[in-house]
N, C-alpha and C. Protein backbone atom coordinates (compact mmCIF):
# COMPACT_ATOMS: atom_id res chain seq x y z
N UNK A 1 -8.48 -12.11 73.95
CA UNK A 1 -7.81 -12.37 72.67
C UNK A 1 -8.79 -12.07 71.53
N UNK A 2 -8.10 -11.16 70.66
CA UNK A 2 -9.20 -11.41 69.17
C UNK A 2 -9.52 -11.90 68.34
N UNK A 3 -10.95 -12.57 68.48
CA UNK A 3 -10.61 -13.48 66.98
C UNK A 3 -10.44 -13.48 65.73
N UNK A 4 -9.88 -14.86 65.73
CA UNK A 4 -9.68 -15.27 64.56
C UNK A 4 -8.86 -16.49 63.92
N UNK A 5 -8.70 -16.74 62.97
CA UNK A 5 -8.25 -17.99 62.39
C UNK A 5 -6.96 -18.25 61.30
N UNK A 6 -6.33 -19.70 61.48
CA UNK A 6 -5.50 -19.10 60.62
C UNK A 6 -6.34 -20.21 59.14
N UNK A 7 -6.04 -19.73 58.06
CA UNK A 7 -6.79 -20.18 56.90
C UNK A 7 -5.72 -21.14 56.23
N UNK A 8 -4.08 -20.79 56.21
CA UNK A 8 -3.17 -21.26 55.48
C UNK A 8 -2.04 -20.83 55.01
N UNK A 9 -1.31 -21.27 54.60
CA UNK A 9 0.74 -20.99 54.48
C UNK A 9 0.25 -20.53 53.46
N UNK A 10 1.28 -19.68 53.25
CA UNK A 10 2.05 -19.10 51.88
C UNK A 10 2.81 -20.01 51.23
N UNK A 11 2.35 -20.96 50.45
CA UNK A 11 2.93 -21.95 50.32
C UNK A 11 4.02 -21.97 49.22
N UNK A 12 4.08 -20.30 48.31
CA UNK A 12 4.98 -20.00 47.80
C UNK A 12 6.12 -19.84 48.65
N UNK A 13 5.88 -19.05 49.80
CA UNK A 13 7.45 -19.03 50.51
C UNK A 13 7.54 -20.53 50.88
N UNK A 14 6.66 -21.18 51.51
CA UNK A 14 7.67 -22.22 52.18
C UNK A 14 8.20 -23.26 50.88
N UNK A 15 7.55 -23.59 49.42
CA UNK A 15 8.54 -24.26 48.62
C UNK A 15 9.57 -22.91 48.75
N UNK A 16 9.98 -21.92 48.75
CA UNK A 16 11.51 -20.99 48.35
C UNK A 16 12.44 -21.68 49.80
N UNK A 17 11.83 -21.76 50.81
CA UNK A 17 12.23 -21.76 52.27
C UNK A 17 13.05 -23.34 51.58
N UNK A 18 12.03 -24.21 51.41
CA UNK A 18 12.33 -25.65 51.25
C UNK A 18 13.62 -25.74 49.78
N UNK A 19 13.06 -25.17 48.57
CA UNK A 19 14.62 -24.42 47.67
C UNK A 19 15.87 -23.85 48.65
N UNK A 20 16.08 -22.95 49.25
CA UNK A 20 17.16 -22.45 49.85
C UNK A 20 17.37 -23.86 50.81
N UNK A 21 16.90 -24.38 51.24
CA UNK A 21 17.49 -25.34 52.21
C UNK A 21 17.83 -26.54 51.16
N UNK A 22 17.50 -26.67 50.15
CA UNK A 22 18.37 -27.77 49.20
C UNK A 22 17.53 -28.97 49.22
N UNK A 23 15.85 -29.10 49.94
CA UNK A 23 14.57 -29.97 49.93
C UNK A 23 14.14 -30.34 48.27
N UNK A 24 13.87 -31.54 48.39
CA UNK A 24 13.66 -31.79 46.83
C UNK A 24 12.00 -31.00 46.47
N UNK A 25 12.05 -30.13 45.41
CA UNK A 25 11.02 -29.20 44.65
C UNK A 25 9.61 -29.87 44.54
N UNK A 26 9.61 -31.37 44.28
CA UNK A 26 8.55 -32.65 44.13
C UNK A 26 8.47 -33.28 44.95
N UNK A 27 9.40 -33.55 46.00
CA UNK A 27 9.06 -33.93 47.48
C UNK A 27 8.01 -32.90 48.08
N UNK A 28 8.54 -31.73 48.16
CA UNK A 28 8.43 -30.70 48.73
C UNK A 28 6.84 -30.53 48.28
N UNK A 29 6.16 -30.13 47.18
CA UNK A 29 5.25 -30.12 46.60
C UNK A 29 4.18 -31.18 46.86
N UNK A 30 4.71 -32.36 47.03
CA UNK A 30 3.55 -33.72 47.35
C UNK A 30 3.49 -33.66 49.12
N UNK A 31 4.45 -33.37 49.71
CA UNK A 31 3.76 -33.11 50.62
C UNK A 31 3.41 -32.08 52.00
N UNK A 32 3.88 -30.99 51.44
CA UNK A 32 3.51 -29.01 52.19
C UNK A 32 2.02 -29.48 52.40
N UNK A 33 1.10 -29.99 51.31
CA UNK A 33 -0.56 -29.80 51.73
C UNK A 33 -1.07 -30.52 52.66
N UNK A 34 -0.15 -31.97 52.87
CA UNK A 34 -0.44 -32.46 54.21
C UNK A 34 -0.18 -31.97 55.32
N UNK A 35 0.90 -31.59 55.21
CA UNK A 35 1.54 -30.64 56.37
C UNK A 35 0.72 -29.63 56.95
N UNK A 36 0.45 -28.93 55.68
CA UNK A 36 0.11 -28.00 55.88
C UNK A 36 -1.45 -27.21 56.54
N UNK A 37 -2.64 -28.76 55.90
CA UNK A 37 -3.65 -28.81 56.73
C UNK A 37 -3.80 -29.33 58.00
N UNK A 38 -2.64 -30.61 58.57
CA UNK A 38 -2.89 -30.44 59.94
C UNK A 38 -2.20 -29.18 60.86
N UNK A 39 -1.15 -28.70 60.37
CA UNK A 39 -0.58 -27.95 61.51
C UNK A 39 -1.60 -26.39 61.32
N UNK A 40 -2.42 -26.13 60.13
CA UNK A 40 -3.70 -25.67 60.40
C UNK A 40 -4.66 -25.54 61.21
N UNK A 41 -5.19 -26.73 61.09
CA UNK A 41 -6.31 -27.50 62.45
C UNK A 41 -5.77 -27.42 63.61
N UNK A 42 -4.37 -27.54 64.34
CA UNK A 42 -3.75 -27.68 65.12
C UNK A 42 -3.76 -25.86 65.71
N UNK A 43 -3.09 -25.47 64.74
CA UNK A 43 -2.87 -23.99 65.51
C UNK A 43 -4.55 -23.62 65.61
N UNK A 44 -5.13 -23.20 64.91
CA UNK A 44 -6.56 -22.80 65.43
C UNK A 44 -7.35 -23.90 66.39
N UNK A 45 -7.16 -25.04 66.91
CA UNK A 45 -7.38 -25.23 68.24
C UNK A 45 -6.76 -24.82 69.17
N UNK A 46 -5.88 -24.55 69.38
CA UNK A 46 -4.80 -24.18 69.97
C UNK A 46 -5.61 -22.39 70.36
N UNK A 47 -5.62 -21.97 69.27
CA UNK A 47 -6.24 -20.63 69.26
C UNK A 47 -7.48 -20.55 69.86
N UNK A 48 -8.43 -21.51 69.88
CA UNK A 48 -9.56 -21.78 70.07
C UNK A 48 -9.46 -22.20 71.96
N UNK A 49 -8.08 -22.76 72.23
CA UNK A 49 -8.34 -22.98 73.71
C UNK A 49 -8.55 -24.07 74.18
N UNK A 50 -8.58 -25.20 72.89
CA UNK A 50 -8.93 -26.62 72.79
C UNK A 50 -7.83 -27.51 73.14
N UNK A 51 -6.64 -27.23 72.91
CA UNK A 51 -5.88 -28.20 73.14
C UNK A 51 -4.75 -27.37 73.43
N UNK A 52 -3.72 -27.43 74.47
CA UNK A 52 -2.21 -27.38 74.94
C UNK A 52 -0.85 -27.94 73.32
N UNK A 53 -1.16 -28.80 73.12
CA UNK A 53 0.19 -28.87 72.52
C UNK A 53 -0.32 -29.87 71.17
């Protein structure tokens, strides 16, 4: 496998993703960055070989 890492969302699409689905804009906004740094850490262990699920 080649490496590498993932760094982070496009966090412009996913508030549009979270708009088209009718998610509140300030919900949505307070919390994508939590979200968004663990399922970070998560996939690059994952990538890394560290952890299954």
């Amino acid at each position: 496998m080649a490496p590498g890492a993932v760094l982070g969302w496009d966090i412009g699409a996913a508030l549009a993703l979270a708009h088209a689905l009718g998610i509140n804009p300030l919900i949505t906004a307070e919390l994508l960055p939590e979200i968004e740094a663990v399922m970070v850490r998560k996939l690059n262990e994952q990538m890394e070989g560290g952890h299954d699920g």
